[in-house]
PDB file of N, CA and C in Angstrom:
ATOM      1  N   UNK A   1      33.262 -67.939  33.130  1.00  0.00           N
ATOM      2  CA  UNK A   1      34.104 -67.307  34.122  1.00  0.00           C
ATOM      3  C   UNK A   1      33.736 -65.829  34.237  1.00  0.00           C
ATOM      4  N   UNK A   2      34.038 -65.083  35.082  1.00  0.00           N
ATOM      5  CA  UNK A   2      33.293 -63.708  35.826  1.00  0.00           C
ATOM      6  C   UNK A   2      34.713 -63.666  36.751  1.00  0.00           C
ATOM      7  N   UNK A   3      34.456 -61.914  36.516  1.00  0.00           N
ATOM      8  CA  UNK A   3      35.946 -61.587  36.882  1.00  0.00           C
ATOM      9  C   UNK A   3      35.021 -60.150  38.106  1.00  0.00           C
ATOM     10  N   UNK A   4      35.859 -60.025  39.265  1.00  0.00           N
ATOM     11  CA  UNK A   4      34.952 -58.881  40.358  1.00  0.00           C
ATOM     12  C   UNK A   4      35.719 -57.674  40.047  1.00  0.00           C
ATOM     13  N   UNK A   5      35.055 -56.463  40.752  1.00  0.00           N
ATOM     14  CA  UNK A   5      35.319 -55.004  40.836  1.00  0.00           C
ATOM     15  C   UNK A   5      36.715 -55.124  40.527  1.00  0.00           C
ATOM     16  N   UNK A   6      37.677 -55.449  41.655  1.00  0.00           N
ATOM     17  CA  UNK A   6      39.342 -55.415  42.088  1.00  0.00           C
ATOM     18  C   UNK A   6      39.566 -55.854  40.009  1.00  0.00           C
ATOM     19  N   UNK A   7      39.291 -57.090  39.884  1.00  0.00           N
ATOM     20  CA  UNK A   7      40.059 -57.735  38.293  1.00  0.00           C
ATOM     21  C   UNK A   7      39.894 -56.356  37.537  1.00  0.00           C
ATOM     22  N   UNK A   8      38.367 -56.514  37.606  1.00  0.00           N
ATOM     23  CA  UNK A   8      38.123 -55.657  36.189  1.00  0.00           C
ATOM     24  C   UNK A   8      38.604 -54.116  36.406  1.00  0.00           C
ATOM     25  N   UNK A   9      38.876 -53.586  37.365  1.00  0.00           N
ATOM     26  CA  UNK A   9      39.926 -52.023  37.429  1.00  0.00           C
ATOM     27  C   UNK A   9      41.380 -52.059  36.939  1.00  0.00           C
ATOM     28  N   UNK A  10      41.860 -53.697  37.393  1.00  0.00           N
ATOM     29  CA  UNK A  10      42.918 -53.551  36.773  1.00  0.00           C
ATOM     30  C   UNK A  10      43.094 -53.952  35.234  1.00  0.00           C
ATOM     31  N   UNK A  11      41.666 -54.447  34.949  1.00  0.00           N
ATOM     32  CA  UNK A  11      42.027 -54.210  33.152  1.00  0.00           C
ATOM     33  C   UNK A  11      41.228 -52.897  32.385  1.00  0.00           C
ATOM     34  N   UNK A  12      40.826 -52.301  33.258  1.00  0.00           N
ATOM     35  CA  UNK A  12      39.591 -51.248  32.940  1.00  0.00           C
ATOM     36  C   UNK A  12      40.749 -50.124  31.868  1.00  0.00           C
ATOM     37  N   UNK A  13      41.912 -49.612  31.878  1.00  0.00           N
ATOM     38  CA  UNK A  13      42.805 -48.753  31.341  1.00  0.00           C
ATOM     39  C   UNK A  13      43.036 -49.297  30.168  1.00  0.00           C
ATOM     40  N   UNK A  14      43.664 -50.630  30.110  1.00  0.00           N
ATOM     41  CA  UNK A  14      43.922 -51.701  28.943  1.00  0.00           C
ATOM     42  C   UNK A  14      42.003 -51.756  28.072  1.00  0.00           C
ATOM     43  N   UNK A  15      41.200 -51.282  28.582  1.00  0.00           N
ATOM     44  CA  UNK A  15      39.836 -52.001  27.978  1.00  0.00           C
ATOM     45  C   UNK A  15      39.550 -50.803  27.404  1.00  0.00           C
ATOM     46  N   UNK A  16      39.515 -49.632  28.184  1.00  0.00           N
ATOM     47  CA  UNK A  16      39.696 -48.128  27.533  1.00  0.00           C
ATOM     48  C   UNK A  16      40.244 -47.655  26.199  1.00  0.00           C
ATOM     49  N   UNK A  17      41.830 -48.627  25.911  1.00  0.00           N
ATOM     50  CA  UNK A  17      41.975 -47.994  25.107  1.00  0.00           C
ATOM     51  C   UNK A  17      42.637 -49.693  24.146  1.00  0.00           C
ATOM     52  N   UNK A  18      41.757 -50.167  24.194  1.00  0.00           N
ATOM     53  CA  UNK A  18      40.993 -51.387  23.223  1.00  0.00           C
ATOM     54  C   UNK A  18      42.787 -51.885  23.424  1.00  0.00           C
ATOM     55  N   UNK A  19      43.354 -52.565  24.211  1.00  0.00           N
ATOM     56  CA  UNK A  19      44.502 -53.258  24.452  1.00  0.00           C
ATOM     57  C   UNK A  19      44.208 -54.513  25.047  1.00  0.00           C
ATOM     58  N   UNK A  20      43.225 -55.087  25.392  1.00  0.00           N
ATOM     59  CA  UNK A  20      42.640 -56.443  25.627  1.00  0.00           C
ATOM     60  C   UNK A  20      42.562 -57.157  24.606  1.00  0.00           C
ATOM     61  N   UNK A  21      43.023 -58.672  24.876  1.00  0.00           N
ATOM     62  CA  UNK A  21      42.922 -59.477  23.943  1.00  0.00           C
ATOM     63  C   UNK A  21      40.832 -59.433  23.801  1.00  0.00           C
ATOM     64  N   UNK A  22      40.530 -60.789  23.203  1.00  0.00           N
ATOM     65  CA  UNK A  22      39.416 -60.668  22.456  1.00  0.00           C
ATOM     66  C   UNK A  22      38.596 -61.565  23.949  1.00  0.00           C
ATOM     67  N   UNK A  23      39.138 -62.545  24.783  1.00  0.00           N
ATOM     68  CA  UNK A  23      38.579 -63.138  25.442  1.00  0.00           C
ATOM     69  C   UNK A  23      38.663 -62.507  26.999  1.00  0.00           C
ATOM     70  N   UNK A  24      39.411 -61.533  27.349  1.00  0.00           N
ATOM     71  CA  UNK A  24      39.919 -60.072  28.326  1.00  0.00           C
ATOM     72  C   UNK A  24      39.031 -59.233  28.639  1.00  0.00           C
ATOM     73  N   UNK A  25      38.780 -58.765  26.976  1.00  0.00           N
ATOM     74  CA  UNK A  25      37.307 -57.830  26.881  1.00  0.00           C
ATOM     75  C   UNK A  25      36.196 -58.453  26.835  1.00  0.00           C
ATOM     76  N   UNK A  26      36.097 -59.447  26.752  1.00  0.00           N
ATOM     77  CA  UNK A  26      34.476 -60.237  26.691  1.00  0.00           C
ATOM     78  C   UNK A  26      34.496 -60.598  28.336  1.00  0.00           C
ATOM     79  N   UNK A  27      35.316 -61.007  29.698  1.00  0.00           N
ATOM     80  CA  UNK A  27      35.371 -60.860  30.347  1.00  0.00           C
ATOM     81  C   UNK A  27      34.708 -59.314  31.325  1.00  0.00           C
ATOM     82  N   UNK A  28      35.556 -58.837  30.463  1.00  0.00           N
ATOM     83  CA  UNK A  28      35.476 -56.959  31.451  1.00  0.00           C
ATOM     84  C   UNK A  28      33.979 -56.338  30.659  1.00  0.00           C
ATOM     85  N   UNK A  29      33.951 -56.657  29.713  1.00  0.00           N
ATOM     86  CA  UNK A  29      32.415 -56.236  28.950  1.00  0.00           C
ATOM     87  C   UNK A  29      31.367 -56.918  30.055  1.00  0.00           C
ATOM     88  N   UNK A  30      31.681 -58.051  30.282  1.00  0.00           N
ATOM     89  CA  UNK A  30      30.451 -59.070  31.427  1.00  0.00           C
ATOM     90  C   UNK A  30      30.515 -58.511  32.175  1.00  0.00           C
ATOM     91  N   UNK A  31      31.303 -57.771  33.367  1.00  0.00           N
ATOM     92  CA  UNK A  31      31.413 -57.276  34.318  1.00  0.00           C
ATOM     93  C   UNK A  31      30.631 -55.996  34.180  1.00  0.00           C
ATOM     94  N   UNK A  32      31.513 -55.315  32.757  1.00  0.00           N
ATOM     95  CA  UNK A  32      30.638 -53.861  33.019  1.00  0.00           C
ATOM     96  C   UNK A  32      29.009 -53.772  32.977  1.00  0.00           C
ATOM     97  N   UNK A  33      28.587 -54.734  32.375  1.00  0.00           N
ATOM     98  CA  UNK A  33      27.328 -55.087  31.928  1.00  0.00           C
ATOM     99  C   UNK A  33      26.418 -55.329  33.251  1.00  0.00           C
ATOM    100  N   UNK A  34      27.032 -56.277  34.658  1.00  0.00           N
ATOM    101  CA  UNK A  34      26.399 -56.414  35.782  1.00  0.00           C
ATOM    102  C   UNK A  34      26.446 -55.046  36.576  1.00  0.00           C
ATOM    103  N   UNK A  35      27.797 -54.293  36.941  1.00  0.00           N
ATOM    104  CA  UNK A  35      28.156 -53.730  37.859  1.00  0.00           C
ATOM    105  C   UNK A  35      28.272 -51.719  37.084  1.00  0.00           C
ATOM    106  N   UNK A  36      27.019 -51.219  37.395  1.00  0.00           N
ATOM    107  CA  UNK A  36      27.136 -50.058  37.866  1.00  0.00           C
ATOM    108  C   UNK A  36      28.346 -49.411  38.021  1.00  0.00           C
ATOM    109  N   UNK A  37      28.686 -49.297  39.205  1.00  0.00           N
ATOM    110  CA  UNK A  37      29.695 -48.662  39.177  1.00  0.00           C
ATOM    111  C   UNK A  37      31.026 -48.561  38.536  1.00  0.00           C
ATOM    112  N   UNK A  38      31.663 -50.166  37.949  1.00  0.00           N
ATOM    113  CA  UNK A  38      32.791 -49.990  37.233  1.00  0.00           C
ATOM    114  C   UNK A  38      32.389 -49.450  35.755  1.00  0.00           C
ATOM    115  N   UNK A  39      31.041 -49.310  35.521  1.00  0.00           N
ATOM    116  CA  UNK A  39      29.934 -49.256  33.884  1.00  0.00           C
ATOM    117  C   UNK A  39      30.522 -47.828  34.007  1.00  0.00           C
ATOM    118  N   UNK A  40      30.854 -47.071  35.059  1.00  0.00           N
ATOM    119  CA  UNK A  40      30.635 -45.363  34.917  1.00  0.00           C
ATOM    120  C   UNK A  40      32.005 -45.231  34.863  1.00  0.00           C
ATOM    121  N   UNK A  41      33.052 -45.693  35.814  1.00  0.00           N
ATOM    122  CA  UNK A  41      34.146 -45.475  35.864  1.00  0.00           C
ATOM    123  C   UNK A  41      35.400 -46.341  34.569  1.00  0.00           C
ATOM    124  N   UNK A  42      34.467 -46.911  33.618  1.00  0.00           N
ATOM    125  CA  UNK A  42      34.456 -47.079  32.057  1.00  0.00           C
ATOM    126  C   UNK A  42      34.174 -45.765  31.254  1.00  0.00           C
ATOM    127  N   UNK A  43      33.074 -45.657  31.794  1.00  0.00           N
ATOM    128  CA  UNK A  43      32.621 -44.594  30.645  1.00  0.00           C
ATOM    129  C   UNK A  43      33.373 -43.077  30.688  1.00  0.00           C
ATOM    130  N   UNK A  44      33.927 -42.855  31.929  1.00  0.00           N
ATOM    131  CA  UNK A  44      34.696 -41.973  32.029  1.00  0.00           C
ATOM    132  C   UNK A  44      36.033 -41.835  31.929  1.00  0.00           C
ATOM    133  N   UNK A  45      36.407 -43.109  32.129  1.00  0.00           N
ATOM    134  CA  UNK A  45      38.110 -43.417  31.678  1.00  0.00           C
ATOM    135  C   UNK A  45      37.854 -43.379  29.954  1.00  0.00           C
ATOM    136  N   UNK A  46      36.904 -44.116  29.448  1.00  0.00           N
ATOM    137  CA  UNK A  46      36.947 -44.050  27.703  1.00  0.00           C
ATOM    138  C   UNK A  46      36.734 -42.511  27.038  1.00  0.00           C
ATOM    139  N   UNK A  47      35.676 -41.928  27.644  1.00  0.00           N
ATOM    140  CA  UNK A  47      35.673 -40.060  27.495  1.00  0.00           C
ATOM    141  C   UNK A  47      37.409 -39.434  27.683  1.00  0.00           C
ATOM    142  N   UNK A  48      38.213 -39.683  28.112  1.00  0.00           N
ATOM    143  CA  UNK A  48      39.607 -39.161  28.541  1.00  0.00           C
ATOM    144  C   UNK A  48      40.793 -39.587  27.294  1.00  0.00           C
ATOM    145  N   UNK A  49      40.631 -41.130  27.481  1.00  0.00           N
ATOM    146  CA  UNK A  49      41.512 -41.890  26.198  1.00  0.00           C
ATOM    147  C   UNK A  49      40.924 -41.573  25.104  1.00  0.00           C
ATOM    148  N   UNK A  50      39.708 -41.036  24.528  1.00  0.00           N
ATOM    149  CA  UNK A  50      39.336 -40.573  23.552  1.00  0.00           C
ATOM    150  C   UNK A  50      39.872 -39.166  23.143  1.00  0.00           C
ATOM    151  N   UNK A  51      40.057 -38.246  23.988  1.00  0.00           N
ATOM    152  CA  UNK A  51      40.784 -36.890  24.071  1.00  0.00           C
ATOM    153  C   UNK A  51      42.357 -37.364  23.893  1.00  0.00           C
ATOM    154  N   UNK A  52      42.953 -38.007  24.432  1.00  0.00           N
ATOM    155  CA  UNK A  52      44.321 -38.037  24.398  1.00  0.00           C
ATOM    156  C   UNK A  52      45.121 -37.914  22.988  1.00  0.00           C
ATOM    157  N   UNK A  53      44.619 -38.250  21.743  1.00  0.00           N
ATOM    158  CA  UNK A  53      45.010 -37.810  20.757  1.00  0.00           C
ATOM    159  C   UNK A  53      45.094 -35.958  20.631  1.00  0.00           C
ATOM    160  N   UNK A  54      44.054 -35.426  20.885  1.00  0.00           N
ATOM    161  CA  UNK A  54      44.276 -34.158  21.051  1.00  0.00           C
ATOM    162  C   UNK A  54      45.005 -33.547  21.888  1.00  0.00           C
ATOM    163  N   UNK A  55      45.792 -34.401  23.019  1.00  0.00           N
ATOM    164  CA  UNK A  55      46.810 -33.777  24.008  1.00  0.00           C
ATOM    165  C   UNK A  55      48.273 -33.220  23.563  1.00  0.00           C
ATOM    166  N   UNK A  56      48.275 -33.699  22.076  1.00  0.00           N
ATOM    167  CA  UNK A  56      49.495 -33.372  21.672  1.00  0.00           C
ATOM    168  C   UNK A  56      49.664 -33.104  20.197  1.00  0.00           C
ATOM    169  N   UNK A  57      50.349 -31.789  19.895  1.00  0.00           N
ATOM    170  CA  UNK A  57      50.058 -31.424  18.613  1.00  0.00           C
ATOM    171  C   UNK A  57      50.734 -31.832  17.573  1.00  0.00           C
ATOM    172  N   UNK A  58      50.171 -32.209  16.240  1.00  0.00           N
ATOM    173  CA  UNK A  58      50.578 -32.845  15.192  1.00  0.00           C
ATOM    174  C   UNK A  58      51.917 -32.494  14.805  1.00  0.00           C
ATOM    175  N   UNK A  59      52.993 -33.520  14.347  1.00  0.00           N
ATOM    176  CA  UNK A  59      54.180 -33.026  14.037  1.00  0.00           C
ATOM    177  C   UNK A  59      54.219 -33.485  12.716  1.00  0.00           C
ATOM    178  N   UNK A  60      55.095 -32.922  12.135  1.00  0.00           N
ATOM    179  CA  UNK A  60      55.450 -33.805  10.748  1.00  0.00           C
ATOM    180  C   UNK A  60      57.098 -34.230  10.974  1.00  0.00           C
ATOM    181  N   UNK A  61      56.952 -35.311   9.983  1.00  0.00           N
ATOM    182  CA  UNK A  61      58.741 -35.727  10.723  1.00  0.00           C
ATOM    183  C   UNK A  61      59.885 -34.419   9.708  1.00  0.00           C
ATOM    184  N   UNK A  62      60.478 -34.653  10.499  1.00  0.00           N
ATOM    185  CA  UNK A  62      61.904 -34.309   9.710  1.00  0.00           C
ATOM    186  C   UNK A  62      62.414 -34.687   8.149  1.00  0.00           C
ATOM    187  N   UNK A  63      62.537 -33.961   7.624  1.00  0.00           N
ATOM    188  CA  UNK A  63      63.357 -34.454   6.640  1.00  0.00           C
ATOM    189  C   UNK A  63      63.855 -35.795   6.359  1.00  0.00           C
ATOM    190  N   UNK A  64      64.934 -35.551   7.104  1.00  0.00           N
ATOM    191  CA  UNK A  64      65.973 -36.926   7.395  1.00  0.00           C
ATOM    192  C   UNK A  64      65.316 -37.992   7.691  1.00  0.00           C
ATOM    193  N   UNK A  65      64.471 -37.921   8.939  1.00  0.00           N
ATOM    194  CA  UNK A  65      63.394 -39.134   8.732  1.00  0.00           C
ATOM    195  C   UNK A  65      62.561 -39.624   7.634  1.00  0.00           C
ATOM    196  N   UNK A  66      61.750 -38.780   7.234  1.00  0.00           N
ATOM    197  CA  UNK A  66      61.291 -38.965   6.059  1.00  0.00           C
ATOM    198  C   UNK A  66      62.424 -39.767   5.054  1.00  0.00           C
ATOM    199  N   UNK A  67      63.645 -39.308   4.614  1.00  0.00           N
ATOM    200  CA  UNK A  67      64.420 -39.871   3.787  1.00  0.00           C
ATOM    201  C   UNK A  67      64.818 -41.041   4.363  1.00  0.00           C
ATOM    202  N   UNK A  68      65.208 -41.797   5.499  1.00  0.00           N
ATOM    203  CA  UNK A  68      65.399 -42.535   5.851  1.00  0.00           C
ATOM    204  C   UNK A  68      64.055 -43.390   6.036  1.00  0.00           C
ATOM    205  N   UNK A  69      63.268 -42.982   6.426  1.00  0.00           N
ATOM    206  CA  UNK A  69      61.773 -43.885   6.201  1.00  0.00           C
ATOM    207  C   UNK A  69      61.467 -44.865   4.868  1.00  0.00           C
ATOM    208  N   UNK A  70      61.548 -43.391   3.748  1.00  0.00           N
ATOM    209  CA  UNK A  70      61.547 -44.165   2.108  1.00  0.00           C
ATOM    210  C   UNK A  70      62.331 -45.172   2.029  1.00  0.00           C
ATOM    211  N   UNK A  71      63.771 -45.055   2.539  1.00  0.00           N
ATOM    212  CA  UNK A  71      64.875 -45.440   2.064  1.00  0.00           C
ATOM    213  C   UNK A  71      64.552 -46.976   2.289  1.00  0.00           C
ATOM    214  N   UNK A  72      64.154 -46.929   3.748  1.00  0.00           N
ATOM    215  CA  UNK A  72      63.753 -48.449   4.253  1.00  0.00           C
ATOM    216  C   UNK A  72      62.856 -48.867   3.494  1.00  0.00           C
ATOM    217  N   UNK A  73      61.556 -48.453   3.375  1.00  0.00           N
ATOM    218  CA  UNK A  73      60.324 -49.172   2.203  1.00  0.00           C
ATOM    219  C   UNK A  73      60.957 -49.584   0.885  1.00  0.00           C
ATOM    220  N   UNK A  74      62.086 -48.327   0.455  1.00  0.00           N
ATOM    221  CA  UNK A  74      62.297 -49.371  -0.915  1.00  0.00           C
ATOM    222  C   UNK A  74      63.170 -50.050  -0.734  1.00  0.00           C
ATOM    223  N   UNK A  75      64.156 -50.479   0.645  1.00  0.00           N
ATOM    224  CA  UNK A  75      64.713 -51.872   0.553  1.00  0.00           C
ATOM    225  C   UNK A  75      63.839 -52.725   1.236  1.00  0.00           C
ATOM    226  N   UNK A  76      62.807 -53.078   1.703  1.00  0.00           N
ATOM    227  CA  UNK A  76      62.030 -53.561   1.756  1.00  0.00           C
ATOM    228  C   UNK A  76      61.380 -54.450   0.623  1.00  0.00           C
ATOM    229  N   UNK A  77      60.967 -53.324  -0.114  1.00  0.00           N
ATOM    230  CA  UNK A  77      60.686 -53.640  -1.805  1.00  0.00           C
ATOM    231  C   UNK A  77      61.260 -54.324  -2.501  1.00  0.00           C
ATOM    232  N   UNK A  78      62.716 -53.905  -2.550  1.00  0.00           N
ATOM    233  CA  UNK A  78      64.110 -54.400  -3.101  1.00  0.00           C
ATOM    234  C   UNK A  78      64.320 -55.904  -2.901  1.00  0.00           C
ATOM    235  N   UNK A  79      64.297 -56.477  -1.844  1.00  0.00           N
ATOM    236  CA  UNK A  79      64.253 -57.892  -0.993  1.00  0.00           C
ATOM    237  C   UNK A  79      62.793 -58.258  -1.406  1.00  0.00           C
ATOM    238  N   UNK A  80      61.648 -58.141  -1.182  1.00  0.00           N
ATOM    239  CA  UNK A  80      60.592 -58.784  -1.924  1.00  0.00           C
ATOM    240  C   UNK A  80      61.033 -59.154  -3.182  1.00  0.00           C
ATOM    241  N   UNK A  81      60.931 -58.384  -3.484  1.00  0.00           N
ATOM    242  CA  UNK A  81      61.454 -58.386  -5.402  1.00  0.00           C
ATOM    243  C   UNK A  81      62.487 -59.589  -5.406  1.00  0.00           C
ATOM    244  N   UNK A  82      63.688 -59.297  -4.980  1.00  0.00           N
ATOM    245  CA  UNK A  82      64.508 -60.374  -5.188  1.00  0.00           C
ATOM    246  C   UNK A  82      63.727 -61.805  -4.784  1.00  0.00           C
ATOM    247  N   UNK A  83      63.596 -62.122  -3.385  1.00  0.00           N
ATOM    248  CA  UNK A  83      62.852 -62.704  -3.145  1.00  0.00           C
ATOM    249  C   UNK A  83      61.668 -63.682  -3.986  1.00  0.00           C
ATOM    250  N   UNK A  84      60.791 -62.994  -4.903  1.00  0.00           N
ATOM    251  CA  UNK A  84      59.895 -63.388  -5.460  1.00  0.00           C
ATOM    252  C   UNK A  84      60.769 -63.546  -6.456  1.00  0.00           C
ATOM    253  N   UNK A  85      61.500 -63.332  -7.253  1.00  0.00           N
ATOM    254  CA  UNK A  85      62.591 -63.629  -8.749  1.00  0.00           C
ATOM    255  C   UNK A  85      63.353 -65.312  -8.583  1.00  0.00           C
ATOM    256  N   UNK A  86      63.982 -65.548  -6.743  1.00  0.00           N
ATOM    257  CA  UNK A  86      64.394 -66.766  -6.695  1.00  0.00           C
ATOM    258  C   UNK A  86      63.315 -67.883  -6.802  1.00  0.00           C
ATOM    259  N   UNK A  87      64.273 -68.625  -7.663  1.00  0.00           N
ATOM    260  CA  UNK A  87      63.749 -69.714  -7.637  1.00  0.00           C
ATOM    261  C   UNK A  87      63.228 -70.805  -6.887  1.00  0.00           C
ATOM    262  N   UNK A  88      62.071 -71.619  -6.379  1.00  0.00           N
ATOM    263  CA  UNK A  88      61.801 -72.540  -5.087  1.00  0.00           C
ATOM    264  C   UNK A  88      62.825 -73.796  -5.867  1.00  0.00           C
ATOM    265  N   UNK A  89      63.674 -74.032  -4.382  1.00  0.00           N
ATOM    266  CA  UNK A  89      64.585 -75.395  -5.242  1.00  0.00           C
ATOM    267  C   UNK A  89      63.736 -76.573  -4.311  1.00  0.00           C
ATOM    268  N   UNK A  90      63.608 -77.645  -5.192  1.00  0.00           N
ATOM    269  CA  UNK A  90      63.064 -79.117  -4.309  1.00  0.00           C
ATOM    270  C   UNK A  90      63.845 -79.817  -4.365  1.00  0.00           C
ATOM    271  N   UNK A  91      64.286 -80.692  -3.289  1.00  0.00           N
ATOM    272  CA  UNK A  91      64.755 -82.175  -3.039  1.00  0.00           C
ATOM    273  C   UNK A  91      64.936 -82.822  -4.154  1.00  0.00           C
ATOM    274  N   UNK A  92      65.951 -83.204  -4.453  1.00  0.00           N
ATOM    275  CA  UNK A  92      65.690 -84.568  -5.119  1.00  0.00           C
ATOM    276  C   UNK A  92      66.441 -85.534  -5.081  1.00  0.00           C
ATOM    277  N   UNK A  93      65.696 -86.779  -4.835  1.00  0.00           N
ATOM    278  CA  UNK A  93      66.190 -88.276  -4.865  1.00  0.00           C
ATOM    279  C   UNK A  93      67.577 -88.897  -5.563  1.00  0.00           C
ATOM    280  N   UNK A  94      68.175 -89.296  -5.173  1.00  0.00           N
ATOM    281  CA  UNK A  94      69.102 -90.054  -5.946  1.00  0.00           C
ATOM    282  C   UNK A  94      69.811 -91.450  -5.378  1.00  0.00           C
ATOM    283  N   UNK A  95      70.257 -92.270  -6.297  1.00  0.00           N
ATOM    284  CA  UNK A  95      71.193 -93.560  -5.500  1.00  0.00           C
ATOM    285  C   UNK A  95      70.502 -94.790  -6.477  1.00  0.00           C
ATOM    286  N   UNK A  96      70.945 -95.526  -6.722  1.00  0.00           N
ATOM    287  CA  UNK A  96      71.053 -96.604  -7.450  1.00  0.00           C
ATOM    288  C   UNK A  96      69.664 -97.161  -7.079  1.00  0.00           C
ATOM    289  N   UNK A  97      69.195 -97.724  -8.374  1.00  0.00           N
ATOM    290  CA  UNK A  97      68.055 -98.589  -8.129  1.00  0.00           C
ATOM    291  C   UNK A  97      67.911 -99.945  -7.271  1.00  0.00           C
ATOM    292  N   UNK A  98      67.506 -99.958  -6.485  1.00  0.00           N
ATOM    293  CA  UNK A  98      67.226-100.778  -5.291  1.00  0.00           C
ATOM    294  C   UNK A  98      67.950-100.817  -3.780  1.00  0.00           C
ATOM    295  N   UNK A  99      68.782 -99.387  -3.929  1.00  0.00           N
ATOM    296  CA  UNK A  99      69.001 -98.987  -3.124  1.00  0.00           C
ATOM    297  C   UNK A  99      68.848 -97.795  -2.170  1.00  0.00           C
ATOM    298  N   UNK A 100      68.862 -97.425  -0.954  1.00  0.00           N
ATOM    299  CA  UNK A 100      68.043 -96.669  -0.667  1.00  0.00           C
ATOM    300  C   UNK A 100      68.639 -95.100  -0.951  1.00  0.00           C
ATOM    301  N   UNK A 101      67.113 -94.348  -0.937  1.00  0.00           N
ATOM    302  CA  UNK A 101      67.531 -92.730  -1.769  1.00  0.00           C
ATOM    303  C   UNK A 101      67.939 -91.879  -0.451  1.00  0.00           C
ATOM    304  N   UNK A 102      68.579 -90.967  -1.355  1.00  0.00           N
ATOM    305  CA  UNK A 102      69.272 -90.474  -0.447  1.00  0.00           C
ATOM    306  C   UNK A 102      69.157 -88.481  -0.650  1.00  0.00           C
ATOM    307  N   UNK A 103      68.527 -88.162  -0.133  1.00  0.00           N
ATOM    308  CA  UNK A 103      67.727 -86.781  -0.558  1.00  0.00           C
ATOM    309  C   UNK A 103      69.063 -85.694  -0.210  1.00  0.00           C
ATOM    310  N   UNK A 104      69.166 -84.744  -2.166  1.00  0.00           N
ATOM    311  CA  UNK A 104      70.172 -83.954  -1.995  1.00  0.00           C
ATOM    312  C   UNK A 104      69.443 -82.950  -2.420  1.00  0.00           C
ATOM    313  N   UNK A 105      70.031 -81.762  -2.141  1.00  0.00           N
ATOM    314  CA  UNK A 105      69.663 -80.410  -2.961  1.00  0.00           C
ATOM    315  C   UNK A 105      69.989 -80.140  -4.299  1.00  0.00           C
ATOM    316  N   UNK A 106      69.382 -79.552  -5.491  1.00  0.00           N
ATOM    317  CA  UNK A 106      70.349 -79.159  -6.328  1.00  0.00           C
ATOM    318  C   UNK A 106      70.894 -78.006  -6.312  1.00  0.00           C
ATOM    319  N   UNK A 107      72.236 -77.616  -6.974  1.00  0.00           N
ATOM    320  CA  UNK A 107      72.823 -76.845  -6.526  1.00  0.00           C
ATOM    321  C   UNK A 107      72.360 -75.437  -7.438  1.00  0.00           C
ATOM    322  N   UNK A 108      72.013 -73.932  -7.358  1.00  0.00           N
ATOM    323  CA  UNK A 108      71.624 -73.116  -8.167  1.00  0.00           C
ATOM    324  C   UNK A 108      72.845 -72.598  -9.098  1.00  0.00           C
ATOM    325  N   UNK A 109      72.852 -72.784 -10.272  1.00  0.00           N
ATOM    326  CA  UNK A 109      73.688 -72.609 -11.404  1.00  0.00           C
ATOM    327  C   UNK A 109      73.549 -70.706 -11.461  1.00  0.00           C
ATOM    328  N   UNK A 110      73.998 -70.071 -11.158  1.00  0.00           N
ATOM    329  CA  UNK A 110      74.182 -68.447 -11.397  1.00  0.00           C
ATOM    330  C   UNK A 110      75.060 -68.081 -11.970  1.00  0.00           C
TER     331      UNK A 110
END
């Protein structure tokens, strides 16, 4: 499949700044590869989105953010942890021999 001028402009911004899925850009890569002119008006939209990090000057967060940032990672942490400590419970069978089983949980003793 081959996508013309009109497609590939409207993914040319998304391709710039690598927001295409993997089969999007192998599309718009084919295109740029035949066609000249969208090849330049690539190369000059990617020269621009490459600057845009420098359009705006570095901040550091706040305090409060910062403390609230940590706060989240170590309950994050907190819940893994627990998490990995519970126990995996399995199924198990029960009901009289030759009759049919009947699948219960066991219950966790804490």
């Amino acid at each position: 499949m081959q996508i013309d001028c009109q497609q590939c402009v409207e993914q040319i911004g998304a391709y710039a700044l690598y927001a295409l899925s993997r089969d999007e850009r192998t599309l718009v890569e084919g295109h740029l590869r035949s066609c000249a002119r969208c090849s330049l008006f690539a190369y000059h939209l990617q020269s621009v989105t490459h600057q845009l990090p420098l359009a705006v000057a570095p901040m550091a967060p706040s305090p409060r953010v910062k403390q609230r940032m940590l706060a989240e990672i170590q309950n994050v942490i907190a819940c893994q942890m627990v998490s990995a400590q519970t126990p995996l419970m399995t199924p198990v069978a029960s009901g009289a021999p030759g009759e049919p089983a009947h699948q219960t949980w066991p219950v966790s003793r804490r």
